[in-house]
N, C-alpha and C. Protein backbone atom coordinates (compact mmCIF):
# COMPACT_ATOMS: atom_id res chain seq x y z
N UNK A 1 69.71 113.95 61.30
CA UNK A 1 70.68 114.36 62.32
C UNK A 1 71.56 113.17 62.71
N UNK A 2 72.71 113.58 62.70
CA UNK A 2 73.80 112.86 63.09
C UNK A 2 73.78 112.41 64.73
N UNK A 3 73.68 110.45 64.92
CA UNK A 3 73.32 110.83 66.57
C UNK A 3 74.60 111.27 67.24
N UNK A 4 75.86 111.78 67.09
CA UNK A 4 77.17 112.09 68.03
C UNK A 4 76.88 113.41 67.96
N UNK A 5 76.12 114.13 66.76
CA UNK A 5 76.09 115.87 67.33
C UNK A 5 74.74 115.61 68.30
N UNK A 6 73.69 114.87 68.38
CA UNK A 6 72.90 115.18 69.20
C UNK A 6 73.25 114.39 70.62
N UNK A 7 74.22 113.45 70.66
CA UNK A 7 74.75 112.96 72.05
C UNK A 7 75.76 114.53 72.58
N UNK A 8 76.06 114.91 71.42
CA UNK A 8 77.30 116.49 72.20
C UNK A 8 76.03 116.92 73.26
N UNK A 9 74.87 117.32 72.46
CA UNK A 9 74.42 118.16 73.90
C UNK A 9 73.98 117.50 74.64
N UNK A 10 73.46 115.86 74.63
CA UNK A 10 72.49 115.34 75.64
C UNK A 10 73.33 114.53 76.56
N UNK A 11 74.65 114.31 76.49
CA UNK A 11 75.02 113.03 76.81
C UNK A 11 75.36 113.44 78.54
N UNK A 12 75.00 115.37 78.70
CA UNK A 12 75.32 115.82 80.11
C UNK A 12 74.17 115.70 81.03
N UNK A 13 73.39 115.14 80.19
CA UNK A 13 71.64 115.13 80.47
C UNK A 13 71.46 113.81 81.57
N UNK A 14 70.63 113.89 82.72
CA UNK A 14 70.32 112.54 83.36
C UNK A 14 69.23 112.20 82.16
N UNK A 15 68.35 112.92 81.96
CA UNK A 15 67.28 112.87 81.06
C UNK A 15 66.59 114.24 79.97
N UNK A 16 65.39 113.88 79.04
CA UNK A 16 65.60 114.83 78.05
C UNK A 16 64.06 114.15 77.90
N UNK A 17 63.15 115.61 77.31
CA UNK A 17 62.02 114.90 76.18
C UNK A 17 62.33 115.41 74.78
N UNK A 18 61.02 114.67 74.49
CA UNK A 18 61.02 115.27 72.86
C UNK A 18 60.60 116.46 72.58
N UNK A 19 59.66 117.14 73.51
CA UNK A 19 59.89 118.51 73.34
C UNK A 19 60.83 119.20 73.80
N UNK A 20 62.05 119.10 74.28
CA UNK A 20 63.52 119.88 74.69
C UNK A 20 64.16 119.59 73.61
N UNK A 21 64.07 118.51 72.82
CA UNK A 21 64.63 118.22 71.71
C UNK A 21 64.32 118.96 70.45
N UNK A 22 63.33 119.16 70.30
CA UNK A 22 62.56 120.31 69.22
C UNK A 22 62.70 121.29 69.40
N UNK A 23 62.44 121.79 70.62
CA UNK A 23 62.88 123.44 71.33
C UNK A 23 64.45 123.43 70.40
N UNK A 24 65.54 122.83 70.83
CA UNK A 24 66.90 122.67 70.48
C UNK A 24 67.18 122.62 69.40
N UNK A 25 66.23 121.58 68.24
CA UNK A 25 66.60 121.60 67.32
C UNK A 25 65.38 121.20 66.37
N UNK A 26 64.91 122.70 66.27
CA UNK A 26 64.04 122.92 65.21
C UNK A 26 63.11 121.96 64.04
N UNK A 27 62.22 121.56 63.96
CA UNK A 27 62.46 120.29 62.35
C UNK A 27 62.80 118.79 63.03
N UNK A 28 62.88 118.81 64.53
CA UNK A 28 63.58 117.74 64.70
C UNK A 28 62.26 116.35 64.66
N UNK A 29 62.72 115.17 63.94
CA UNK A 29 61.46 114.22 63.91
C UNK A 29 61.45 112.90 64.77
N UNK A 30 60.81 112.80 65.64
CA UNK A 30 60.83 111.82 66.37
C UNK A 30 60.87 110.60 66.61
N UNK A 31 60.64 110.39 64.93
CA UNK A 31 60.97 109.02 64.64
C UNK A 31 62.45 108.96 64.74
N UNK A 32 63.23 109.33 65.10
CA UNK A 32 64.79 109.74 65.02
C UNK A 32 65.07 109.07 66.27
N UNK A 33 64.40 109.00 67.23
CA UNK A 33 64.79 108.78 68.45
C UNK A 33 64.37 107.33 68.71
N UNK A 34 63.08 106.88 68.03
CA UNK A 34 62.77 105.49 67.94
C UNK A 34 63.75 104.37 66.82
N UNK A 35 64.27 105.58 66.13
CA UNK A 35 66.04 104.25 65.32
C UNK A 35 66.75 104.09 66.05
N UNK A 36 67.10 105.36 67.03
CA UNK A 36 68.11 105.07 68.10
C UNK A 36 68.42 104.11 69.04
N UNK A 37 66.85 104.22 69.60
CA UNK A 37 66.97 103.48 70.73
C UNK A 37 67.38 102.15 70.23
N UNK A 38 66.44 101.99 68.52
CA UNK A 38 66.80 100.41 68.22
C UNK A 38 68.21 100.03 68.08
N UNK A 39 68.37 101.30 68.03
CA UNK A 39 70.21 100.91 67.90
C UNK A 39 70.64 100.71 69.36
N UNK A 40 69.97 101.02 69.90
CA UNK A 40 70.47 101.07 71.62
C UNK A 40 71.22 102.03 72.27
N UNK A 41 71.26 103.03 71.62
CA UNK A 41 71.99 104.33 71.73
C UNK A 41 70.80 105.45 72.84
N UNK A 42 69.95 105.13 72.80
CA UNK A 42 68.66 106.04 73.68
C UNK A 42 67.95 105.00 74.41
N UNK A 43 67.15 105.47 75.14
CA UNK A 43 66.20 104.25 76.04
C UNK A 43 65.01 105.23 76.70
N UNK A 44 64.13 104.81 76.41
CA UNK A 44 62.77 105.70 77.29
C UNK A 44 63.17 105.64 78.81
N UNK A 45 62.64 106.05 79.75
CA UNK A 45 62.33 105.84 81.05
C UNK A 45 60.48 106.32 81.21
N UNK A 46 60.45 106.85 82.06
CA UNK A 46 58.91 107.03 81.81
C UNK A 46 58.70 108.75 81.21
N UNK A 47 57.82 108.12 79.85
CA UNK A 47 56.51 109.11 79.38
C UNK A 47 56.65 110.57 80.31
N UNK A 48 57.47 111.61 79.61
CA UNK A 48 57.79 112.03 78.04
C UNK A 48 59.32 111.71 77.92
N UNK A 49 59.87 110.95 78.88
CA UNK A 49 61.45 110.73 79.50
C UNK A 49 61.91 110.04 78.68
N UNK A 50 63.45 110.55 77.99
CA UNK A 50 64.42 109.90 77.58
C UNK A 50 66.06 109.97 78.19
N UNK A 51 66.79 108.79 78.32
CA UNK A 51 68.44 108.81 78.44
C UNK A 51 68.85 108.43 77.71
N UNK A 52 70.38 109.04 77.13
CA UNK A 52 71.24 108.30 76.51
C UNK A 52 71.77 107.08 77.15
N UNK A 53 71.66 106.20 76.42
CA UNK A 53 71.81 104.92 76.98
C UNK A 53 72.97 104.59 77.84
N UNK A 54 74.08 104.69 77.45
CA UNK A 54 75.50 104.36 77.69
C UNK A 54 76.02 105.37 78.99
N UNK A 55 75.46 106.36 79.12
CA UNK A 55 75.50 106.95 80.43
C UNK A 55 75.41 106.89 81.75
N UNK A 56 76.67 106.63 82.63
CA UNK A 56 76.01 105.66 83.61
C UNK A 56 75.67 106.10 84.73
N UNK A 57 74.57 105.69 85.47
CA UNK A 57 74.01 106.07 86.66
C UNK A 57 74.85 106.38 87.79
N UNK A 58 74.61 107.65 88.97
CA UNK A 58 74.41 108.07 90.07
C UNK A 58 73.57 108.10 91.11
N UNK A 59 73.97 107.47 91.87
CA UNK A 59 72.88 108.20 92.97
C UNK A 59 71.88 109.25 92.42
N UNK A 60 73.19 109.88 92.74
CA UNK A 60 72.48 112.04 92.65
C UNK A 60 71.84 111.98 91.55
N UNK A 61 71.80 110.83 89.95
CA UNK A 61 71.30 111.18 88.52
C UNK A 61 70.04 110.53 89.12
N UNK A 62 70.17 109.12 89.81
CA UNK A 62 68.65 108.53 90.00
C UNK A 62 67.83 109.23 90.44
N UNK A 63 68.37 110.44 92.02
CA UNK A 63 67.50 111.14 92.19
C UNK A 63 66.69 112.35 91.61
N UNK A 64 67.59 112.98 90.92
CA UNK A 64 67.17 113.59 89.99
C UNK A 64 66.38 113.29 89.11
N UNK A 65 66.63 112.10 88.26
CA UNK A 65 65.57 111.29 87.89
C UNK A 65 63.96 111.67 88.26
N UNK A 66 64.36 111.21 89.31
CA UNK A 66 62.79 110.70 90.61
C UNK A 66 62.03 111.94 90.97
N UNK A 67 62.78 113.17 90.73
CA UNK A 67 62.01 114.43 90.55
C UNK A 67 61.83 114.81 89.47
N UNK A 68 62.25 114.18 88.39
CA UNK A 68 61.57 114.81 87.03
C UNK A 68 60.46 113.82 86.48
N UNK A 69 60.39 112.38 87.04
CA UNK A 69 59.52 111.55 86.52
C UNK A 69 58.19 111.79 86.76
N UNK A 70 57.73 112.41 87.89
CA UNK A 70 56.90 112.20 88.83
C UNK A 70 56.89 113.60 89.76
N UNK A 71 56.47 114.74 89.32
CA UNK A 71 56.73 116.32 89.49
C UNK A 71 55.15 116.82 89.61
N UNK A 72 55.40 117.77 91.10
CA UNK A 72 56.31 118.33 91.78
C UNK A 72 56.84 116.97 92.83
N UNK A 73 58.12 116.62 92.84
CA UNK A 73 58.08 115.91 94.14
C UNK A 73 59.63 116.26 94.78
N UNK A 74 59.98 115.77 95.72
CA UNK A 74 61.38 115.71 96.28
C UNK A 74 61.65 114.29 97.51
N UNK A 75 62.50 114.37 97.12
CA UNK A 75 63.21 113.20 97.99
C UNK A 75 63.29 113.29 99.20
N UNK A 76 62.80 112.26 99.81
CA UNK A 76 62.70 112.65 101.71
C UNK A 76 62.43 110.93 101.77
N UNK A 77 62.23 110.66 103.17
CA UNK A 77 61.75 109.68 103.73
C UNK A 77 63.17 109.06 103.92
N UNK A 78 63.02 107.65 103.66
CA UNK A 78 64.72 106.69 103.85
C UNK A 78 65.50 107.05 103.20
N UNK A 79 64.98 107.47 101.68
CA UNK A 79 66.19 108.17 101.13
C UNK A 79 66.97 109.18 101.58
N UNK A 80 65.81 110.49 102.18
CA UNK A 80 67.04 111.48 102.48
C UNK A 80 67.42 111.00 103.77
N UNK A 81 66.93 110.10 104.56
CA UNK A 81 67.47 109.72 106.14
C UNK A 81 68.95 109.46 105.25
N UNK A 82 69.12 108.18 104.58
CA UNK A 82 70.14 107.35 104.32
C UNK A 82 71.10 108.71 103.76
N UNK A 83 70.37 109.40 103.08
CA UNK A 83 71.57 110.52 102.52
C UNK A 83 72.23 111.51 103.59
N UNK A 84 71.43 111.75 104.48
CA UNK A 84 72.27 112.31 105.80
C UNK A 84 72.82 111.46 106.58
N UNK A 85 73.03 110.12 106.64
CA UNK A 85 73.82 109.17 107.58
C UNK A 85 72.90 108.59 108.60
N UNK A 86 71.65 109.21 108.65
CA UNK A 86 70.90 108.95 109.87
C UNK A 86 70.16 107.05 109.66
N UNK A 87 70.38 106.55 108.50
CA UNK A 87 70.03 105.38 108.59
C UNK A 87 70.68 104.54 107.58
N UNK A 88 71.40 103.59 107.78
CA UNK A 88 72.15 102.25 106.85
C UNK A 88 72.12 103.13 105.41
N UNK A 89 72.74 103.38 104.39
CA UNK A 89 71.96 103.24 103.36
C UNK A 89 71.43 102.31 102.16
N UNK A 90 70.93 102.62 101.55
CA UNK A 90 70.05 101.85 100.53
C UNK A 90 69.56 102.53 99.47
N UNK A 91 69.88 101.58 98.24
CA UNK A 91 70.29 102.21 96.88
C UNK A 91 69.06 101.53 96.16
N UNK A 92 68.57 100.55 96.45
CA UNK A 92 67.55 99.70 95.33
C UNK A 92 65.47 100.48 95.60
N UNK A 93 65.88 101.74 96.20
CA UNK A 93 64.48 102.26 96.60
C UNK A 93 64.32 103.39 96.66
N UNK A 94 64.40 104.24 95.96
CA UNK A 94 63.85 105.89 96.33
C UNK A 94 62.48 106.19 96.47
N UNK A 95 62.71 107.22 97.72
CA UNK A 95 61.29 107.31 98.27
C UNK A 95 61.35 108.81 97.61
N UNK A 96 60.23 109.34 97.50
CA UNK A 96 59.66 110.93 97.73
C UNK A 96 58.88 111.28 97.77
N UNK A 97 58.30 112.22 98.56
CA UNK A 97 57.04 112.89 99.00
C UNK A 97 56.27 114.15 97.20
N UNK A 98 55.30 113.63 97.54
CA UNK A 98 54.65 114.53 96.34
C UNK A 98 53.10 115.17 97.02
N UNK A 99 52.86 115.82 96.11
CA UNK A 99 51.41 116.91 96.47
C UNK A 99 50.61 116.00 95.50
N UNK A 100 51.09 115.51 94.25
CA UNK A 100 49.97 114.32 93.41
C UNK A 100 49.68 112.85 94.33
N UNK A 101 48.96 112.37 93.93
CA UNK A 101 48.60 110.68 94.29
C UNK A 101 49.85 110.05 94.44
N UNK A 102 49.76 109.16 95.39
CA UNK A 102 50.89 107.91 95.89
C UNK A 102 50.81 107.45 94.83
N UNK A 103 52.51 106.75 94.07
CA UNK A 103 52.35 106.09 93.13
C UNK A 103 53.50 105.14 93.42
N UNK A 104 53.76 104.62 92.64
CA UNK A 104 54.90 103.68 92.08
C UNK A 104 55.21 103.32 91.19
N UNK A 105 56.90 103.28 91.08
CA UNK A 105 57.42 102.78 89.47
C UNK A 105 58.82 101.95 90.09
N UNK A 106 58.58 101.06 88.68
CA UNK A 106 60.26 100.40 88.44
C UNK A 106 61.01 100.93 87.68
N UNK A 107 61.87 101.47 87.84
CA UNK A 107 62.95 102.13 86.50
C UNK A 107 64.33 101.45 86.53
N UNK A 108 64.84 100.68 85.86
CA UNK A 108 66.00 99.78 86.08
C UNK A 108 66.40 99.21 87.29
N UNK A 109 65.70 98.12 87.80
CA UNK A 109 65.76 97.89 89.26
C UNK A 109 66.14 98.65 89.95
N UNK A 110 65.64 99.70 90.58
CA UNK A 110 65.27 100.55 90.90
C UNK A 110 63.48 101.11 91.05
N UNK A 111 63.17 100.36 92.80
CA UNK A 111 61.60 101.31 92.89
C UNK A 111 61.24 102.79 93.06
N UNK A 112 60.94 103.26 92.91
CA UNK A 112 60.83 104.55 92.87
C UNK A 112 59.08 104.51 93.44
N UNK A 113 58.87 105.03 95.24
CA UNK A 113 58.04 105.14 95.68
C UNK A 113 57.64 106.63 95.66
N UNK A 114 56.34 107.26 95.37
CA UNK A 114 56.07 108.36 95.96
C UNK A 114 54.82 108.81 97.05
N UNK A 115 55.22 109.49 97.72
CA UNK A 115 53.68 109.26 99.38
C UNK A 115 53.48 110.48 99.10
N UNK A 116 52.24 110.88 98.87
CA UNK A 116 50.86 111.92 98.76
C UNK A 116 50.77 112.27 100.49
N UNK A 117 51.20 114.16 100.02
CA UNK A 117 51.01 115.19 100.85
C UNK A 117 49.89 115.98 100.81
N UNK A 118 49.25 116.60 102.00
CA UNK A 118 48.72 117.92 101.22
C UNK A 118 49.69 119.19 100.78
N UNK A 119 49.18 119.72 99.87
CA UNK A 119 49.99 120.91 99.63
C UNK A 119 50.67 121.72 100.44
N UNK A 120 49.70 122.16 101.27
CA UNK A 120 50.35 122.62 102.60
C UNK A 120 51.85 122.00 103.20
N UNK A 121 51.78 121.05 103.37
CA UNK A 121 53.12 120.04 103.90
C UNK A 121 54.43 119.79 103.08
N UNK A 122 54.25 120.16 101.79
CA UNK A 122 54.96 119.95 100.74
C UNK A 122 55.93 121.36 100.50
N UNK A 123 56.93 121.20 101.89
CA UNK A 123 57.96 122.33 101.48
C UNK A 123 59.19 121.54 102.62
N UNK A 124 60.09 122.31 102.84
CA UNK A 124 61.46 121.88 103.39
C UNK A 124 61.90 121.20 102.75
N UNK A 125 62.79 121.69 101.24
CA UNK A 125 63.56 120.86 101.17
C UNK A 125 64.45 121.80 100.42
N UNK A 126 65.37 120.95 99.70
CA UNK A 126 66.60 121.87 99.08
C UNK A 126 67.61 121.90 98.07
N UNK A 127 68.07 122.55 97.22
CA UNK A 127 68.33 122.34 96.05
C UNK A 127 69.61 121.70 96.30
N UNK A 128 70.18 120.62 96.09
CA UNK A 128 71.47 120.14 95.83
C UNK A 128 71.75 119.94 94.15
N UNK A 129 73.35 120.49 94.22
CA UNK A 129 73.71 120.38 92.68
C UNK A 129 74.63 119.68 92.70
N UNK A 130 75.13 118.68 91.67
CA UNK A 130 76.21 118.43 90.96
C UNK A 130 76.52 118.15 89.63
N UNK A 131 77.54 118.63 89.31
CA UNK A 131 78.28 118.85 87.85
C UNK A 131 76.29 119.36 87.16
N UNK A 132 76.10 120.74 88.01
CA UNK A 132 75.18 121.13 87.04
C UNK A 132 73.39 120.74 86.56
N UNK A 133 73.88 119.09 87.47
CA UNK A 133 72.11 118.21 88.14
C UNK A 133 71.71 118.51 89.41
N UNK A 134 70.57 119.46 89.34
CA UNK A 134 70.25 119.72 90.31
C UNK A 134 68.83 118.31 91.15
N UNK A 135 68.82 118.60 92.61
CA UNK A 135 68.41 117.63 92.86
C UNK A 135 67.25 118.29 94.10
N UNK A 136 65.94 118.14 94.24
CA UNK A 136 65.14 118.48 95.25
C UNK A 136 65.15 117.30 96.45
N UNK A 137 66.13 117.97 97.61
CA UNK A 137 66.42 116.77 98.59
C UNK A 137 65.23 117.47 99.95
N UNK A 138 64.79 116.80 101.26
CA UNK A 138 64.21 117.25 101.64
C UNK A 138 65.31 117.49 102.74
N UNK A 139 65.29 118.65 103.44
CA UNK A 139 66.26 119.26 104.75
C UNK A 139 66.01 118.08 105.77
N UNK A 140 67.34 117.70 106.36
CA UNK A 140 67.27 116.77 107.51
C UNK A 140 66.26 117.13 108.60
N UNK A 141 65.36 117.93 109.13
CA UNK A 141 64.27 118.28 109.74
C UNK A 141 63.25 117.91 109.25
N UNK A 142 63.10 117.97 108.19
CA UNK A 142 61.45 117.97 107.28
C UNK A 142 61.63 116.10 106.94
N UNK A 143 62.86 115.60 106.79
CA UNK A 143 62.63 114.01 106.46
C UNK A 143 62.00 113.55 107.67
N UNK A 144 62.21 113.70 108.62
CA UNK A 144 62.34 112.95 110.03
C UNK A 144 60.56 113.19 110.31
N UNK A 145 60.19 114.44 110.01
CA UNK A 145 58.87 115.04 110.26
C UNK A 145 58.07 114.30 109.24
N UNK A 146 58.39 114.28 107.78
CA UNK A 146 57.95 113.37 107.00
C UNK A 146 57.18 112.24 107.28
N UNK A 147 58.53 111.07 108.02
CA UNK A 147 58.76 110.23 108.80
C UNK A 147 57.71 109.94 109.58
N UNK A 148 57.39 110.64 110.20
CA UNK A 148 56.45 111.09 111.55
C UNK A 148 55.07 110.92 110.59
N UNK A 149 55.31 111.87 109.89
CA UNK A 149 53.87 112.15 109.38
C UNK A 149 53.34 111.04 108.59
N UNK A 150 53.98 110.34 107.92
CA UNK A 150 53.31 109.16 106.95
C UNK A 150 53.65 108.15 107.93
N UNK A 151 53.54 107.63 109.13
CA UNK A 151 53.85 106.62 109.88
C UNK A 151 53.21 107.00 111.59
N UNK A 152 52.27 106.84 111.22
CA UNK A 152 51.15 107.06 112.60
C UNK A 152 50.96 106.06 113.73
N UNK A 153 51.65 104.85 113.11
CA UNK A 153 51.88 103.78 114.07
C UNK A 153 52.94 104.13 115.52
N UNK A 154 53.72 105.06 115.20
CA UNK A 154 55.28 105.44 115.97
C UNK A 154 54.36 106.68 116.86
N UNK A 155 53.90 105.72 118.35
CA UNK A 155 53.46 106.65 119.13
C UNK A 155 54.21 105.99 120.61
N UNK A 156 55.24 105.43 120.42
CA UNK A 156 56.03 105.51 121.96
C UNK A 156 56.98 105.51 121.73
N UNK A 157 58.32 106.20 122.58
CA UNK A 157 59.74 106.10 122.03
C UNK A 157 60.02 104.82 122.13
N UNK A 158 59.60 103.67 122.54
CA UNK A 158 60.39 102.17 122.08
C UNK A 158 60.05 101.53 120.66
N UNK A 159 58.98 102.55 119.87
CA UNK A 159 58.80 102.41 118.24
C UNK A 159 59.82 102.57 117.50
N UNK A 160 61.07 103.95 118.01
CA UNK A 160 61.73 104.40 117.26
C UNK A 160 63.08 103.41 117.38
N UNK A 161 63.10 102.42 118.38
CA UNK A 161 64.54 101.77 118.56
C UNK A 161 64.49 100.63 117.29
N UNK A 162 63.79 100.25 116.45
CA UNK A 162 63.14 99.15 115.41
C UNK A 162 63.81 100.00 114.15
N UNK A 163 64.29 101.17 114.13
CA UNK A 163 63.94 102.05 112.91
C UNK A 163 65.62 102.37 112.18
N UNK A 164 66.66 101.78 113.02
CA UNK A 164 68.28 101.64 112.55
C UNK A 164 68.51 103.28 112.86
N UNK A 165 67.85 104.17 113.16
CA UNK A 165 68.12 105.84 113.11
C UNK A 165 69.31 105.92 114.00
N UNK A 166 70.17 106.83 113.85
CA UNK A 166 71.51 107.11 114.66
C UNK A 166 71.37 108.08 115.22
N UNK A 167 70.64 108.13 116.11
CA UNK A 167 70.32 108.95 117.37
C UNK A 167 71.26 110.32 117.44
N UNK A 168 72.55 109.51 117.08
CA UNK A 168 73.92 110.90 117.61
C UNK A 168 74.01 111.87 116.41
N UNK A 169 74.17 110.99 115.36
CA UNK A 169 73.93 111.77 114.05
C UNK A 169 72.84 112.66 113.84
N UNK A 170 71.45 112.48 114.31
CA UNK A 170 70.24 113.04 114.21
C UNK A 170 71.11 114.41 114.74
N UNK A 171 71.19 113.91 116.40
CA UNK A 171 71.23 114.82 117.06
C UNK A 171 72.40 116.14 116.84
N UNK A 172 73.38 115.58 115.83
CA UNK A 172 74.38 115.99 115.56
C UNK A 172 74.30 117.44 114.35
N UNK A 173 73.20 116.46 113.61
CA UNK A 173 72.58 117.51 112.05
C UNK A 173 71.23 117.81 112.09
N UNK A 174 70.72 118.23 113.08
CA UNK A 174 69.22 118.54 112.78
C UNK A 174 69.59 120.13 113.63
N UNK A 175 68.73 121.17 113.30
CA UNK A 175 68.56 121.97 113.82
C UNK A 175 67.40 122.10 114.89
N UNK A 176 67.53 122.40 115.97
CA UNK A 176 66.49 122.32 116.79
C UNK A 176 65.17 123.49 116.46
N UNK A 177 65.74 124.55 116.03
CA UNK A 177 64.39 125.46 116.00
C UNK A 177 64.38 125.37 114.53
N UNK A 178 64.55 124.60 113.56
CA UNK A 178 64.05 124.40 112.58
C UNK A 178 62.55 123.13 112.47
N UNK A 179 63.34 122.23 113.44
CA UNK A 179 62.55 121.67 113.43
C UNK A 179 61.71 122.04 114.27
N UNK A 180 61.26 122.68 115.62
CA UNK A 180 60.14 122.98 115.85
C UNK A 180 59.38 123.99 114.89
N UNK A 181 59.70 125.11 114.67
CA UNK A 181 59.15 126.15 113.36
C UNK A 181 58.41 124.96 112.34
N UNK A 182 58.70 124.19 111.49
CA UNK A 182 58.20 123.01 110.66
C UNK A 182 57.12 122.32 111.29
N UNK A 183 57.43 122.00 112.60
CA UNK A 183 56.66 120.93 113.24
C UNK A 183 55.51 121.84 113.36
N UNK A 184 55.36 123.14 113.89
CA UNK A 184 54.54 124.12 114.17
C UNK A 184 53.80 124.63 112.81
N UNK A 185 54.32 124.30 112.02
CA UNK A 185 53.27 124.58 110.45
C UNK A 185 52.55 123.59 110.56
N UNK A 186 52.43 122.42 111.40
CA UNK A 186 51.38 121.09 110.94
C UNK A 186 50.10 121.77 111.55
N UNK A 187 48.92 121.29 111.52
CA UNK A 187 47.24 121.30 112.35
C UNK A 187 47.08 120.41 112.63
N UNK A 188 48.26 119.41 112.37
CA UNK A 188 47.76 117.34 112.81
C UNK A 188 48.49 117.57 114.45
N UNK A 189 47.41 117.47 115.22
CA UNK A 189 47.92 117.33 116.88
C UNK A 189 48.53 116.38 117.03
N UNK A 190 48.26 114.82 116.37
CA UNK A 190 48.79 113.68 115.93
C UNK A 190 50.47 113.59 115.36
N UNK A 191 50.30 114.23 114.82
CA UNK A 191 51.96 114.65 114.51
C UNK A 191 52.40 115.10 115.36
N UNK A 192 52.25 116.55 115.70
CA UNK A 192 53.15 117.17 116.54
C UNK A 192 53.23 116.00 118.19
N UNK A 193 52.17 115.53 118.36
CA UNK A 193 52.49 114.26 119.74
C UNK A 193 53.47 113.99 119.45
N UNK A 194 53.28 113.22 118.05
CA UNK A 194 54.72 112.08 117.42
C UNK A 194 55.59 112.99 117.69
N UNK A 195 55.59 113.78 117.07
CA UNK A 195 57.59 114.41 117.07
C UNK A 195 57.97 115.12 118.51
N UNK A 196 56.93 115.50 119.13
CA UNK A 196 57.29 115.47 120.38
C UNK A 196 57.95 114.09 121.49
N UNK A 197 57.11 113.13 120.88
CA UNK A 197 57.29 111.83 121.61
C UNK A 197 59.07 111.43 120.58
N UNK A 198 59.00 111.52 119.85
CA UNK A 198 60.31 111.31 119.02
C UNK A 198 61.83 112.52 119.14
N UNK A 199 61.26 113.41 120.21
CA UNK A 199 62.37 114.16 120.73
C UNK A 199 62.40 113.89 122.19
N UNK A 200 61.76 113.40 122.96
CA UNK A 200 62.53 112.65 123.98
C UNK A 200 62.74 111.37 123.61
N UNK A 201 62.72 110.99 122.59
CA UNK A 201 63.65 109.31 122.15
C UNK A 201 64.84 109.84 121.84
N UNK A 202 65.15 110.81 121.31
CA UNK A 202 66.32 111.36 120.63
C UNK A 202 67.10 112.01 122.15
N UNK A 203 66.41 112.83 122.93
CA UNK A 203 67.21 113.33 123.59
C UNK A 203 67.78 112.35 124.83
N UNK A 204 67.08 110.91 125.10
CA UNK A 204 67.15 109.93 125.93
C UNK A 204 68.12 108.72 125.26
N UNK A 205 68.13 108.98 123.97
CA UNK A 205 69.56 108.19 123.10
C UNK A 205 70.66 108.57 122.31
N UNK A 206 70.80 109.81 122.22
CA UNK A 206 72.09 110.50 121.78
C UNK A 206 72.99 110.71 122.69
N UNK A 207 74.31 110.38 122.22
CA UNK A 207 75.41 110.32 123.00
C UNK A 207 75.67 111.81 123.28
């Protein structure tokens, strides 16, 4: 196989395995993909993950990425804070919540953290697309609760002034009975304190 007919279909790809590649194209041999890369035309990422090399990164592709590396997971924590405005952002760290074991990876400078949920906890979030990459982001309610939940230290509102959060913005994009409904799926009394204690920080610092 010629690699420019197999860049036609992949080159729209953040990523690809070798079984999507066989599915596609029948007979296809995998040693094909190990000339490539030597050519520098492909590049692994992590096991069963491949990119065309020359393709260049997004945000939205890294995150996408970060849900196919490491599945089921979605993006929440600083990342989706920073992606709703609610905190500075920052590009050299994606966080996301998963139902598997806490892990970690480097993928082109780039860390890629993931924090272990129970199953139960592992919902609110939401499909964002572009040009066709879809992306599992977590809803501005469920990050903040996240937040809460993997960070047990944040039990007085003068915890939350340390944390860069934009109080007005929160207050601006969060839904209020979303987030109680969410908060009300937890059984951690511990949590719900926190986010109780973290809505009179919010309602005592938003403009």
């Amino acid at each position: 196989m010629k690699f420019r007919d197999f860049e036609t279909v992949y080159a729209a790809r953040p990523a690809f395995t070798v079984r999507e590649v066989e599915l596609r194209f029948p007979g296809f041999d995998d040693r094909q993909l190990h000339y490539w890369q030597g050519k520098g035309w492909v590049r692994p990422l992590r096991r069963p993950f491949y990119r065309i090399l020359d393709r260049p990164w997004t945000l939205h592709e890294r995150q996408a990425v970060a849900n196919m590396i490491y599945a089921p997971s979605y993006i929440s924590l600083e990342s989706a804070l920073s992606h709703y405005g609610f905190i500075p952002e920052g590009v050299f760290h994606l966080t996301s919540i998963t139902s598997r074991h806490t892990r970690f990876f480097e993928l082109d400078g780039i860390t890629h953290s993931y924090r272990s949920v129970r199953p139960s906890w592992f919902f609110g979030y939401a499909i964002l697309e572009q040009g066709g990459v879809p992306v599992r982001m977590a809803e501005p309610e469920k990050a903040l609760l996240d937040m809460l939940h993997l960070n047990p230290a944040l039990l007085a509102p003068e915890d939350f002034d340390g944390l860069r959060l934009d109080p007005t913005g929160i207050k601006e994009t969060i839904r209020p009975l979303v987030f109680q409904d969410y908060m009300a799926l937890s059984t951690n009394k511990a949590l719900i304190s926190r986010a109780r204690t973290f809505q009179r920080w919010l309602h005592d610092h938003a403009g």
